[in-house]
Protein backbone atom coordinates (compact mmCIF):
# COMPACT_ATOMS: atom_id res chain seq x y z
CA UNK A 1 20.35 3.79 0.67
CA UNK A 2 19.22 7.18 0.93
CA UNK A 3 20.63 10.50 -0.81
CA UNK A 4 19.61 12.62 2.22
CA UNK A 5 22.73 12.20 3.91
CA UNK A 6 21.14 13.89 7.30
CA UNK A 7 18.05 11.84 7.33
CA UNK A 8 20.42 9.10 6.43
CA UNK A 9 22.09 9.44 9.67
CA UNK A 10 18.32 9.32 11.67
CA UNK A 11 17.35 6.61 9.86
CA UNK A 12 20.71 4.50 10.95
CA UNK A 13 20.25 5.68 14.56
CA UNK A 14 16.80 4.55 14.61
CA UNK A 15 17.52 0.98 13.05
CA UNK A 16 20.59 0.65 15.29
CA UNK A 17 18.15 1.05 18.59
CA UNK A 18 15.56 -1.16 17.11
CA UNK A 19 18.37 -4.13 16.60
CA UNK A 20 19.37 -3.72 13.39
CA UNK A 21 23.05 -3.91 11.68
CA UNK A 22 23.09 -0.74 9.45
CA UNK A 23 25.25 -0.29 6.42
CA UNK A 24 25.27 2.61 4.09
CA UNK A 25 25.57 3.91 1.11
CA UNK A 26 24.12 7.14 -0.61
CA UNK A 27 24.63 5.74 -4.72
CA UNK A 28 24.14 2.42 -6.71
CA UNK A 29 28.13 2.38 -7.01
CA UNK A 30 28.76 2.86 -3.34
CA UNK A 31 26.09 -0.23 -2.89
CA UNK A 32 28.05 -2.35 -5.13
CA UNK A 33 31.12 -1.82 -3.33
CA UNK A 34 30.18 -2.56 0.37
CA UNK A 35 28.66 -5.16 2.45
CA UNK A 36 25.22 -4.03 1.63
CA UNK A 37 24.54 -6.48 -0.84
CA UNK A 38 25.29 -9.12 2.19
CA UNK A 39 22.05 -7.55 4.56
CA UNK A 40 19.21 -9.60 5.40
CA UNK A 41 16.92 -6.26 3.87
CA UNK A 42 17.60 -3.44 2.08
CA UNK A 43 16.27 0.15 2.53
CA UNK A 44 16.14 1.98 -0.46
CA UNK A 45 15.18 5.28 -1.46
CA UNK A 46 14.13 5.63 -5.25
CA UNK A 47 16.27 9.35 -5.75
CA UNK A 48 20.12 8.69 -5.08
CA UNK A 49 23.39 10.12 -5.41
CA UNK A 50 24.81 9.98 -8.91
CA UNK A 51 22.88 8.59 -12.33
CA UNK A 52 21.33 6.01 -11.28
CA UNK A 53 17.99 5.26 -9.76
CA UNK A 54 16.92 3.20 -6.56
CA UNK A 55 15.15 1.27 -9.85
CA UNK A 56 18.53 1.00 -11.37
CA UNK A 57 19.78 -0.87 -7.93
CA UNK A 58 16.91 -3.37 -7.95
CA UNK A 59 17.28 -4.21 -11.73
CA UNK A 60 20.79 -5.55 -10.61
CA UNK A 61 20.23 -6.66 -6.89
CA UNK A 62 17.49 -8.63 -8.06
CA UNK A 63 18.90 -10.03 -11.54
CA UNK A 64 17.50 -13.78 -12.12
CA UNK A 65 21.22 -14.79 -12.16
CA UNK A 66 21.66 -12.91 -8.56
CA UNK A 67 21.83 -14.54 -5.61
CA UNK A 68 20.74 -11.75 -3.40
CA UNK A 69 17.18 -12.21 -5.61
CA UNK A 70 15.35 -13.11 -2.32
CA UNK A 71 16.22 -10.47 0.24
CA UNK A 72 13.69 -8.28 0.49
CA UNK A 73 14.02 -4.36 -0.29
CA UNK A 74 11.70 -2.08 1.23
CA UNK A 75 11.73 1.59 -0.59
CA UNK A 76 11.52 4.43 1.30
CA UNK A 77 10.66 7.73 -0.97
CA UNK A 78 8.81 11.32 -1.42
CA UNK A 79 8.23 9.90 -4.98
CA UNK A 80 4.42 8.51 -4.85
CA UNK A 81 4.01 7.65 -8.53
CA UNK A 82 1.81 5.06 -8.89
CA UNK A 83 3.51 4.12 -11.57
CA UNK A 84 6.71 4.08 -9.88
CA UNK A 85 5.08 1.90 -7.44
CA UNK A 86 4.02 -0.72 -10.03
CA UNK A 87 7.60 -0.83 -11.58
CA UNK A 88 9.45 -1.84 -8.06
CA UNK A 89 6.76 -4.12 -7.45
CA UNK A 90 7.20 -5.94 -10.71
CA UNK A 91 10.96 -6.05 -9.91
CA UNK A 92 10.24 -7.68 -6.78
CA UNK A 93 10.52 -4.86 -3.86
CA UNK A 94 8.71 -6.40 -0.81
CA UNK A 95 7.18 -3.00 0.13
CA UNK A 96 7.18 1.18 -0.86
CA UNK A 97 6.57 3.38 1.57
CA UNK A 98 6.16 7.11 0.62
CA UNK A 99 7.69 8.98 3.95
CA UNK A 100 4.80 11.82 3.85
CA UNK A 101 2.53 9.01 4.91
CA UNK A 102 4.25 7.09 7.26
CA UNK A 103 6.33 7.88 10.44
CA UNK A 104 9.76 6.57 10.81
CA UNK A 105 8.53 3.89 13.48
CA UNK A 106 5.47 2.81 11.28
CA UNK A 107 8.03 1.75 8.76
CA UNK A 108 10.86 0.01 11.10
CA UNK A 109 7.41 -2.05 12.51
CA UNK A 110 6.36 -3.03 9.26
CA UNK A 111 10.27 -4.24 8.21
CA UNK A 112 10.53 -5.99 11.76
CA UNK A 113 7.03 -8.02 10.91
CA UNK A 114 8.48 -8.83 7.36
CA UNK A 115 11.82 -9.98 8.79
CA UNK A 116 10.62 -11.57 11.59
CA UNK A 117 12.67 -9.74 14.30
């Protein structure tokens, strides 16, 4: 999920020639409604469309009583809190990446190693 709706589209094109089955969405709500929730990872950005947070998806993706607890997230942001950091890792993201500091590839490599493809 990413709010960027341009960068959106480069970061599906990009995932699409590495392999991947890309589904999107741009708010929590859209998330909720699609096949997202079905993935075998999530990319998440931590600013989305609407109210809610990328925070606010985890909370819910990753609910005790959720079966989707185990897929791994990987957040993808311009926000480089530290803090911010702490809180997804506490909620269980696998990884966050801020984008200044990492080039689209960089980040696909390190989601292929998790994921094993």
């Amino acid at each position: 999920m990413e709010d960027d709706l341009s960068l959106q589209k480069v970061i599906q094109i990009k995932l699409e020639q590495c392999g991947f089955k890309v589904v999107t969405a741009k708010s929590v709500e859209d998330a909720f409604c699609t096949e997202i929730l079905e993935m075998d990872g999530i990319w998440l950005d931590h600013n989305l469309i609407g109210k809610e947070t990328g925070i606010d998806f985890v909370v819910k993706y990753k609910s005790n009583t959720s079966k989707y607890k185990e897929v791994p997230i990987f957040v993808v942001s311009n926000t480089s809190s530290l803090d911010l950091k702490k809180t997804y890792t506490t909620y269980g993201v696998q990884n966050y990446f801020v984008k200044a500091e990492y080039k689209l590839g960089e980040i696909i490599k390190q989601i292929q190693i998790t994921l094993k493809v």
